[in-house]
C-alpha atoms as a PDB file:
ATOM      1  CA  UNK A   1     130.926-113.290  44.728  1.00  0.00           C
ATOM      2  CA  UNK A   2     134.417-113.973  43.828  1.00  0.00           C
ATOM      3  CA  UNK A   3     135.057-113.829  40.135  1.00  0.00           C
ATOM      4  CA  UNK A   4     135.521-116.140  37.962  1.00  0.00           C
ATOM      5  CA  UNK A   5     138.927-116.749  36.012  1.00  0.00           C
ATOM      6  CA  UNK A   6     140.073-118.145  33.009  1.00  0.00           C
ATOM      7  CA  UNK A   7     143.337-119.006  31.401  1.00  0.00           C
ATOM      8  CA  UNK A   8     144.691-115.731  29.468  1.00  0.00           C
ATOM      9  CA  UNK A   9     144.750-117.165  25.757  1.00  0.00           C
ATOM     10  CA  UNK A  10     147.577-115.760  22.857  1.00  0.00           C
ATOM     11  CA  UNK A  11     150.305-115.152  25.257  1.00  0.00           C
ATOM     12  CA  UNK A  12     152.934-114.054  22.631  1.00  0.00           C
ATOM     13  CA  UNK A  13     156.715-114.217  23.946  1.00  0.00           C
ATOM     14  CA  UNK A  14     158.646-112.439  20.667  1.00  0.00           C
ATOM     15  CA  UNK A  15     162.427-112.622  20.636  1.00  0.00           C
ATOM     16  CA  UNK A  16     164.166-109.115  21.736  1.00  0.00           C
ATOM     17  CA  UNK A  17     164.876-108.639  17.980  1.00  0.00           C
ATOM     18  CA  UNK A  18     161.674-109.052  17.234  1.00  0.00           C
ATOM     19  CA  UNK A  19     160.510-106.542  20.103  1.00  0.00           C
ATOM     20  CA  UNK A  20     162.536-103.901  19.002  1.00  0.00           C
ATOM     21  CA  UNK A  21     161.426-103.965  15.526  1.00  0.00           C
ATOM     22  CA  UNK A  22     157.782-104.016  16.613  1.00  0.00           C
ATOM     23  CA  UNK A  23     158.230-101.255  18.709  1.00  0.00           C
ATOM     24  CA  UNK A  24     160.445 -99.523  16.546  1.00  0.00           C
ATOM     25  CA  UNK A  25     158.243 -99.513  13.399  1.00  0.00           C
ATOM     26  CA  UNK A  26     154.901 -98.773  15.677  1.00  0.00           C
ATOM     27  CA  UNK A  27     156.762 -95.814  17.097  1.00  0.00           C
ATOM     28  CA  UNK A  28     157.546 -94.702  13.190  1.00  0.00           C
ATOM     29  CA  UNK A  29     153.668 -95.104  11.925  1.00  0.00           C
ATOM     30  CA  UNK A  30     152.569 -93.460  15.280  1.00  0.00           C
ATOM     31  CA  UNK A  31     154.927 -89.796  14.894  1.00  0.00           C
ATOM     32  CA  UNK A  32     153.255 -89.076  11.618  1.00  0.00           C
ATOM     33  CA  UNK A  33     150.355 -88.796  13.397  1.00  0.00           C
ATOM     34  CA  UNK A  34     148.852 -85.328  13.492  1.00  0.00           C
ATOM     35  CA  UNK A  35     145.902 -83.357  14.515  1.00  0.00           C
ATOM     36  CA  UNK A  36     143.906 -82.049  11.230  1.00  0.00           C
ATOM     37  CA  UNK A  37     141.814 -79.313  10.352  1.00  0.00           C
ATOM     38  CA  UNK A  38     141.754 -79.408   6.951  1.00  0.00           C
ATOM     39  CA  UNK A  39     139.330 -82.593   5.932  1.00  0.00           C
ATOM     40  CA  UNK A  40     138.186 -84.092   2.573  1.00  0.00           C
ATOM     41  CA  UNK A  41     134.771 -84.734   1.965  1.00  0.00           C
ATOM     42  CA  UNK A  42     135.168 -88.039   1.329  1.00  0.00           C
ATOM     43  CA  UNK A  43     132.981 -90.411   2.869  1.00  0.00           C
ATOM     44  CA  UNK A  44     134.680 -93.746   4.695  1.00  0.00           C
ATOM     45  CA  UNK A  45     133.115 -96.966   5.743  1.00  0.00           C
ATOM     46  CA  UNK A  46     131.314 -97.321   8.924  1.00  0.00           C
ATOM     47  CA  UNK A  47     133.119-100.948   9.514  1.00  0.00           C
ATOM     48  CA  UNK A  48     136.054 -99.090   9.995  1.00  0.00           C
ATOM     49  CA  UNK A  49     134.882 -96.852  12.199  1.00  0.00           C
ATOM     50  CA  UNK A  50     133.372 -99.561  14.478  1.00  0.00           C
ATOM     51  CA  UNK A  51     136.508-101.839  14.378  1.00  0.00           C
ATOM     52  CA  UNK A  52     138.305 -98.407  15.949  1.00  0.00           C
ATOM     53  CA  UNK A  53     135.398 -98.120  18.547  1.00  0.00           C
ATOM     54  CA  UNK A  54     135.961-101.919  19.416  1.00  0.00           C
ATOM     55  CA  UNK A  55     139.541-101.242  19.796  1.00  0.00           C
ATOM     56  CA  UNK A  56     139.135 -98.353  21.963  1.00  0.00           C
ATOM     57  CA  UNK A  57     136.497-100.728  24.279  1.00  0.00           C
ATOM     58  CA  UNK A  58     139.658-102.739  25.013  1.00  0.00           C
ATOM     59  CA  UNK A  59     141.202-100.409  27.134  1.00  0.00           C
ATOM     60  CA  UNK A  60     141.410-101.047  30.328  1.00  0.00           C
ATOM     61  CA  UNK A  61     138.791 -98.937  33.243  1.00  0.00           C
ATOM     62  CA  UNK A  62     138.044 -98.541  37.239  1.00  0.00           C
ATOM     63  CA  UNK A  63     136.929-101.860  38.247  1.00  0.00           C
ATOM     64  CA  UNK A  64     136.190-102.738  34.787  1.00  0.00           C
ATOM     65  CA  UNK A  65     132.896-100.514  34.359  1.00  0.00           C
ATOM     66  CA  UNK A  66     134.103 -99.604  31.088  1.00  0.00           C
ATOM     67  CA  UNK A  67     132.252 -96.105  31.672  1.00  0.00           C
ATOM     68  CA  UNK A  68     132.220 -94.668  27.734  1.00  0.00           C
ATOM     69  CA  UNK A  69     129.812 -94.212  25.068  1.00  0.00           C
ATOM     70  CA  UNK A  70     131.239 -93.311  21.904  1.00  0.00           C
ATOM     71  CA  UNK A  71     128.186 -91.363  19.463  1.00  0.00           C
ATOM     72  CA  UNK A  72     128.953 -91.251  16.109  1.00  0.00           C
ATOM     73  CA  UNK A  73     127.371 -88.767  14.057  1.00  0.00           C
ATOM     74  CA  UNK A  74     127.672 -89.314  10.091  1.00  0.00           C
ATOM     75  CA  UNK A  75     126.565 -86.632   7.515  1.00  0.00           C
ATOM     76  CA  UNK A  76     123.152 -85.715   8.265  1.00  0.00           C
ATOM     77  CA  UNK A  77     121.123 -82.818   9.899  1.00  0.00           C
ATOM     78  CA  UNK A  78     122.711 -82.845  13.554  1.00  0.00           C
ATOM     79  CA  UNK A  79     126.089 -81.521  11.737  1.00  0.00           C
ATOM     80  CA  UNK A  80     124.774 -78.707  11.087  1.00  0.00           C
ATOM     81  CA  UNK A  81     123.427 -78.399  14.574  1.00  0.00           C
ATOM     82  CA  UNK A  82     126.527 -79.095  16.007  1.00  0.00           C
ATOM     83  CA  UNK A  83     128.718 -76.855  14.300  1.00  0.00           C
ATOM     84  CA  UNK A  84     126.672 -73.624  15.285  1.00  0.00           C
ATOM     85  CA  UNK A  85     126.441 -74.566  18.946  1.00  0.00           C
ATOM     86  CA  UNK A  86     130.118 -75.463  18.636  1.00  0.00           C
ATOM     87  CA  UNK A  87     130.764 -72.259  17.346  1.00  0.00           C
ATOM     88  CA  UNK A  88     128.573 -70.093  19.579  1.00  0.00           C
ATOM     89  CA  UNK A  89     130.662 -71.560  22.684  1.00  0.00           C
ATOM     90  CA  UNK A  90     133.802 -70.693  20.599  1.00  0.00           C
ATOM     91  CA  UNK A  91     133.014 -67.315  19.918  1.00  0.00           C
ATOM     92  CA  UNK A  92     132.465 -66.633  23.462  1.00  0.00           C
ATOM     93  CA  UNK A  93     135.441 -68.257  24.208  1.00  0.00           C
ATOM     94  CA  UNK A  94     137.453 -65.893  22.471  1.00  0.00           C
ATOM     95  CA  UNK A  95     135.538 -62.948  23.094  1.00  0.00           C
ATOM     96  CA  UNK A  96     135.414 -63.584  27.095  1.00  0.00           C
ATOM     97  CA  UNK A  97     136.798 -66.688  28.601  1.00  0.00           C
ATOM     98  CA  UNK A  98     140.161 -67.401  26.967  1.00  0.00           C
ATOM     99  CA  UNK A  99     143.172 -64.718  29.002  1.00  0.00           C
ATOM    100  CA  UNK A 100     145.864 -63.457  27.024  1.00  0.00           C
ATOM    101  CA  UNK A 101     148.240 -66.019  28.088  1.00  0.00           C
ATOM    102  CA  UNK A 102     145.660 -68.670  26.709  1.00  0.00           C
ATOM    103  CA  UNK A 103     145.154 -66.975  23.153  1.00  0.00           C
ATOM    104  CA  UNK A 104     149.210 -66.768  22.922  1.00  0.00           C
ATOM    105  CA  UNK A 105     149.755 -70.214  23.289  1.00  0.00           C
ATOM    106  CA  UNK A 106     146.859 -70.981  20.553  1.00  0.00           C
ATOM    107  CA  UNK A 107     148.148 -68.451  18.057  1.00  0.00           C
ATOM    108  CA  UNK A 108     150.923 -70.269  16.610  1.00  0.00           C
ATOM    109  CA  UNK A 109     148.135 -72.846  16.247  1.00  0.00           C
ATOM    110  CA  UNK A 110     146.092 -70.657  13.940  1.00  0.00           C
ATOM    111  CA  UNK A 111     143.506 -71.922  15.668  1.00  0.00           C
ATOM    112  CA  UNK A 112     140.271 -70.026  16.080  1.00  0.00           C
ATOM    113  CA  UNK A 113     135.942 -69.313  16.354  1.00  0.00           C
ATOM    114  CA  UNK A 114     135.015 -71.220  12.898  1.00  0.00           C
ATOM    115  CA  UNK A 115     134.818 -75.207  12.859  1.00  0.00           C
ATOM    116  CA  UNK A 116     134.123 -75.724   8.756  1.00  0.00           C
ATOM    117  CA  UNK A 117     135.185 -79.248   9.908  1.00  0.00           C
ATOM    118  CA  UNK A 118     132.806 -79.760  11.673  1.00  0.00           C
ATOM    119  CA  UNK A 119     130.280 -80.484   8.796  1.00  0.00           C
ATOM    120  CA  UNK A 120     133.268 -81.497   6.345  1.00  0.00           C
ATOM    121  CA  UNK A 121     134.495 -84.382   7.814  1.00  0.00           C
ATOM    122  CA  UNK A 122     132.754 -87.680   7.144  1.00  0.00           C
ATOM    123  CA  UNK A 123     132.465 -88.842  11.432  1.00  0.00           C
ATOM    124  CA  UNK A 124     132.139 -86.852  14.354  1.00  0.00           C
ATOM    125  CA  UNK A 125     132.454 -88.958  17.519  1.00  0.00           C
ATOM    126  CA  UNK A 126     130.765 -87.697  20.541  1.00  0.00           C
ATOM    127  CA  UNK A 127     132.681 -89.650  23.720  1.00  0.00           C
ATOM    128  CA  UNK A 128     130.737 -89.500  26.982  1.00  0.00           C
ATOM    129  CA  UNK A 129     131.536 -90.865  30.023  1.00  0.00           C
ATOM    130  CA  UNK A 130     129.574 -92.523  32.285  1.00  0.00           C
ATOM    131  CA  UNK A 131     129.535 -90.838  36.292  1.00  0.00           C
ATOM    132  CA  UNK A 132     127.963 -93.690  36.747  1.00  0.00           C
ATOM    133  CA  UNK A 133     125.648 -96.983  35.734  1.00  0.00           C
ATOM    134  CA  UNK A 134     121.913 -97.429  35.716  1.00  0.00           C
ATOM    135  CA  UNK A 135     120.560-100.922  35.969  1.00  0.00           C
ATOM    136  CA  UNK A 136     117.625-101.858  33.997  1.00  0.00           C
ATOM    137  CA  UNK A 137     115.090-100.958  37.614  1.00  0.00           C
ATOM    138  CA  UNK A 138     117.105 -97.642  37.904  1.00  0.00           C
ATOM    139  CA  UNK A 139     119.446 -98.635  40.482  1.00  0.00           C
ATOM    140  CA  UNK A 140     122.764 -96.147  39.856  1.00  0.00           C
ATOM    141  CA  UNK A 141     125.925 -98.326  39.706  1.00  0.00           C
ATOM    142  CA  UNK A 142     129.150 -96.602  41.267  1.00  0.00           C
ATOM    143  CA  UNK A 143     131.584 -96.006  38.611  1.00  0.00           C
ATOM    144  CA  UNK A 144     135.687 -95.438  40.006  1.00  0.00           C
ATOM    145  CA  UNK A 145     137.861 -93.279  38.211  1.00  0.00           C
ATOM    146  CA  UNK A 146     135.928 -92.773  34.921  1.00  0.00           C
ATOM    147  CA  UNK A 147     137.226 -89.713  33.603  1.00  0.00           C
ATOM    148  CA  UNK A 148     140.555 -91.803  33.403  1.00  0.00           C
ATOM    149  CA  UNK A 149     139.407 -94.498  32.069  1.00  0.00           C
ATOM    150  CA  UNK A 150     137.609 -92.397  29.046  1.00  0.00           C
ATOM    151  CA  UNK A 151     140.869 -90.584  28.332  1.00  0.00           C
ATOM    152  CA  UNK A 152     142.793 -94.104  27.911  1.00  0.00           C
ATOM    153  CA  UNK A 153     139.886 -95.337  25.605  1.00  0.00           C
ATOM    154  CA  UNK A 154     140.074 -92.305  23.617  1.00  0.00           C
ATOM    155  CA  UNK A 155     143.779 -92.183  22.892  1.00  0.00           C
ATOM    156  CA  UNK A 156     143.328 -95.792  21.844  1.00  0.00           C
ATOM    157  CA  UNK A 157     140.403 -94.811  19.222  1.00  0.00           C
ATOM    158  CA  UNK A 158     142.905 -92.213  18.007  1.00  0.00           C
ATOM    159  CA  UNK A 159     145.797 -94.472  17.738  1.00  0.00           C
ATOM    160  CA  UNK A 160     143.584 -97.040  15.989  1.00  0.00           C
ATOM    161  CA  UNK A 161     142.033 -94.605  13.608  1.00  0.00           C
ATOM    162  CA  UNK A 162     145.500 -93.575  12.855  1.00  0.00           C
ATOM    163  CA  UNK A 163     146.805 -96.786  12.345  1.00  0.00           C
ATOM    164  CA  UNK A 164     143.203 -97.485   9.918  1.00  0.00           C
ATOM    165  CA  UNK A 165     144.809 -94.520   7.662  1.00  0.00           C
ATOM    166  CA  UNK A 166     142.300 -91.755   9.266  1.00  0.00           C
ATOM    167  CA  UNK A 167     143.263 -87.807  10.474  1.00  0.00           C
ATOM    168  CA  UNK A 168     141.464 -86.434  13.799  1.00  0.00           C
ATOM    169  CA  UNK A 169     141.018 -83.701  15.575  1.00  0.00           C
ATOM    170  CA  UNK A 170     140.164 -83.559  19.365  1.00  0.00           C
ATOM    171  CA  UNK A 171     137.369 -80.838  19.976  1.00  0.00           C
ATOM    172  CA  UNK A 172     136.157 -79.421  23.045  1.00  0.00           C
ATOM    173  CA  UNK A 173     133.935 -76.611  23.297  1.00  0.00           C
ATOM    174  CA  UNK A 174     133.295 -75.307  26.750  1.00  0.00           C
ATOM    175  CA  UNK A 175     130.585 -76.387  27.835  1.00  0.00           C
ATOM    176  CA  UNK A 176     129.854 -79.228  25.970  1.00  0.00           C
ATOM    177  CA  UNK A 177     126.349 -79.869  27.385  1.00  0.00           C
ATOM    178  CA  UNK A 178     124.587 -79.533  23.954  1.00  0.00           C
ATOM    179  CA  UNK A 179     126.286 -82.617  22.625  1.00  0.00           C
ATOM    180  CA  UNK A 180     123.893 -84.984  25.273  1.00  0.00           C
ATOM    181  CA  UNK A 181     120.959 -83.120  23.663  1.00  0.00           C
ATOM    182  CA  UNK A 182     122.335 -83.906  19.934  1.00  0.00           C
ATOM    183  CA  UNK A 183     123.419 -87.338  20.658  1.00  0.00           C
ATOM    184  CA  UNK A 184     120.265 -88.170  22.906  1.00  0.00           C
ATOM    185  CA  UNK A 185     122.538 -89.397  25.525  1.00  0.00           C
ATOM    186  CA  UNK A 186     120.864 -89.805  29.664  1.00  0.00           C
ATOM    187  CA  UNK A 187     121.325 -87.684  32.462  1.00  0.00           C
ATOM    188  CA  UNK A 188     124.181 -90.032  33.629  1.00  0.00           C
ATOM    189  CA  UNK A 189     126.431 -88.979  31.046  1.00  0.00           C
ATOM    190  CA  UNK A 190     128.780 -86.475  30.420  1.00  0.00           C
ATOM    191  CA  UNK A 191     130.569 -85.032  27.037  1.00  0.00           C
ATOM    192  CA  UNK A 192     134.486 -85.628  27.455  1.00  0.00           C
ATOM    193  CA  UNK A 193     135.194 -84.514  23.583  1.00  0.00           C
ATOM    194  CA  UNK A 194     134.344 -84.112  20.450  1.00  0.00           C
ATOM    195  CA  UNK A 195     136.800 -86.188  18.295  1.00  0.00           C
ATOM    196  CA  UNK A 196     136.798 -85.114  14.356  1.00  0.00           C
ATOM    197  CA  UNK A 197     137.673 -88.294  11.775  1.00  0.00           C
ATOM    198  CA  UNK A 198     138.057 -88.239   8.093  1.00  0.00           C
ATOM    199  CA  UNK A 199     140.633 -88.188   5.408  1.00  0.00           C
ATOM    200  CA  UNK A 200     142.991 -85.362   5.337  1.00  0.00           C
ATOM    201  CA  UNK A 201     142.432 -83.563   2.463  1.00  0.00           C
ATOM    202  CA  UNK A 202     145.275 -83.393  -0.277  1.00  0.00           C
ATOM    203  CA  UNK A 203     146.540 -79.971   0.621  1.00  0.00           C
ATOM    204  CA  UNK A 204     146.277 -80.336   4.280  1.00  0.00           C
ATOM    205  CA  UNK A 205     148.675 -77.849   5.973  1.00  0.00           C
ATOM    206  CA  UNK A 206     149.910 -78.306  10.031  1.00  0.00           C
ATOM    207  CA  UNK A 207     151.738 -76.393  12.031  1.00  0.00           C
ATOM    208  CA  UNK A 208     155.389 -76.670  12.078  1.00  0.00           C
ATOM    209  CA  UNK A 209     156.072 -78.108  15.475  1.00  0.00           C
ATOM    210  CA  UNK A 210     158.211 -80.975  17.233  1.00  0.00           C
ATOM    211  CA  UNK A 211     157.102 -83.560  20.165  1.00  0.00           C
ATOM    212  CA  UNK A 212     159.546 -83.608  22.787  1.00  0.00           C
ATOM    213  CA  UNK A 213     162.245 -85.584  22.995  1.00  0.00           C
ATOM    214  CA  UNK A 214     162.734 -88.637  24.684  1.00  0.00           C
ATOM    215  CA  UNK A 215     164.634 -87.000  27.550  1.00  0.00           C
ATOM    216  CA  UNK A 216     162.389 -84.858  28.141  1.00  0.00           C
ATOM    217  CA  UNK A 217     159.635 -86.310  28.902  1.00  0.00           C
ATOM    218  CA  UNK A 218     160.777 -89.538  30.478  1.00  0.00           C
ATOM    219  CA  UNK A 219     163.326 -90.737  33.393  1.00  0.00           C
ATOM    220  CA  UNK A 220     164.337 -93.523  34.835  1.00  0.00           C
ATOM    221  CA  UNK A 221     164.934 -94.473  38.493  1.00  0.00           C
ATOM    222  CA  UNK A 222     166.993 -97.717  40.466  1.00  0.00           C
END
């Protein structure tokens, strides 16, 4: 069945001036952005959380299948939970799994075993994707290029959550396969990461490190 279109409403067509100050101010809100491990306990309203999560649900997937779930864990019981199987896969991380080359690159980081965050920060988002769909009779619905289509989502949520005023933190324990048990999530589904949202807390300290430059990680050809 072929499918059905519709004229594409709010086509905007701003003046080159106009452009470049958009894109110039975005880019300056969007490079204070940084990842945070050092949350306040402060609670912050679930609307905003969902109006990032709707956001995110714009972003384009594989034939449209839109393949995420995004589980959102507040403070309650299942933090706890999630912070000591976190930390269990952590430990063994560094203890076994990590190689020296690995734990080099992550020491300037300071990163390491213990996740306090984990139970400090007011949200923890649990984004699955979806190998594929299930129909309402059982029937599995082919999903194309999934994975992809999760990572876009998710660095929309994080630019959104940004832009709402909120730090994150993307967290991925290996494996993740606990998180389906914790967030009750089907068979069908699979953890991508663990993404960490709350305030930063007053005193919040980051590592001292720059993005590449433009050069560097763009070029242009013709």
């Amino acid at each position: 069945m072929d499918m059905k279109l519709v004229p594409l409403e709010n086509i905007k067509h701003f003046t080159n001036e106009e452009m470049e100050s958009r894109s110039a101010n975005f880019y300056a809100n969007m490079k204070q952005r940084r990842t945070v491990r050092d949350f306040a306990n402060e609670d912050v309203s679930r609307s905003i959380i969902d109006n990032c999560i709707l956001t995110a649900g714009t972003a384009p997937s594989g034939a449209n299948m839109q393949p995420w779930h995004f589980a959102i864990s507040g403070y309650g019981e299942a933090r706890k939970l999630i912070r000591e199987e976190a930390e269990k896969e952590e430990q063994e991380f560094y203890r076994t799994k990590a190689s020296a080359e690995w734990l080099k690159a992550l020491k300037p980081l300071g990163t390491d075993a213990n996740k306090p965050f984990l139970e400090t920060a007011p949200y923890l988002i649990g984004i699955f994707v979806k190998n594929y769909g299930l129909l309402q009779d059982g029937t599995q619905v082919k999903h194309y290029y999934a994975t992809e289509s999760v990572g876009i989502a998710t660095g929309i949520l994080i630019t959104a959550l940004h832009n709402a005023g909120l730090a994150t933190l993307t967290h991925t324990p290996s494996p993740m396969g606990f998180l389906n048990k914790i967030f009750k999530r089907p068979k069908n589904e699979r953890p991508f990461l663990l993404l960490v949202v709350g305030y930063a807390e007053q005193k919040a300290q980051v590592p001292d490190i720059q993005k590449f430059s433009l050069n560097e990680i763009s070029s242009y050809i013709g």
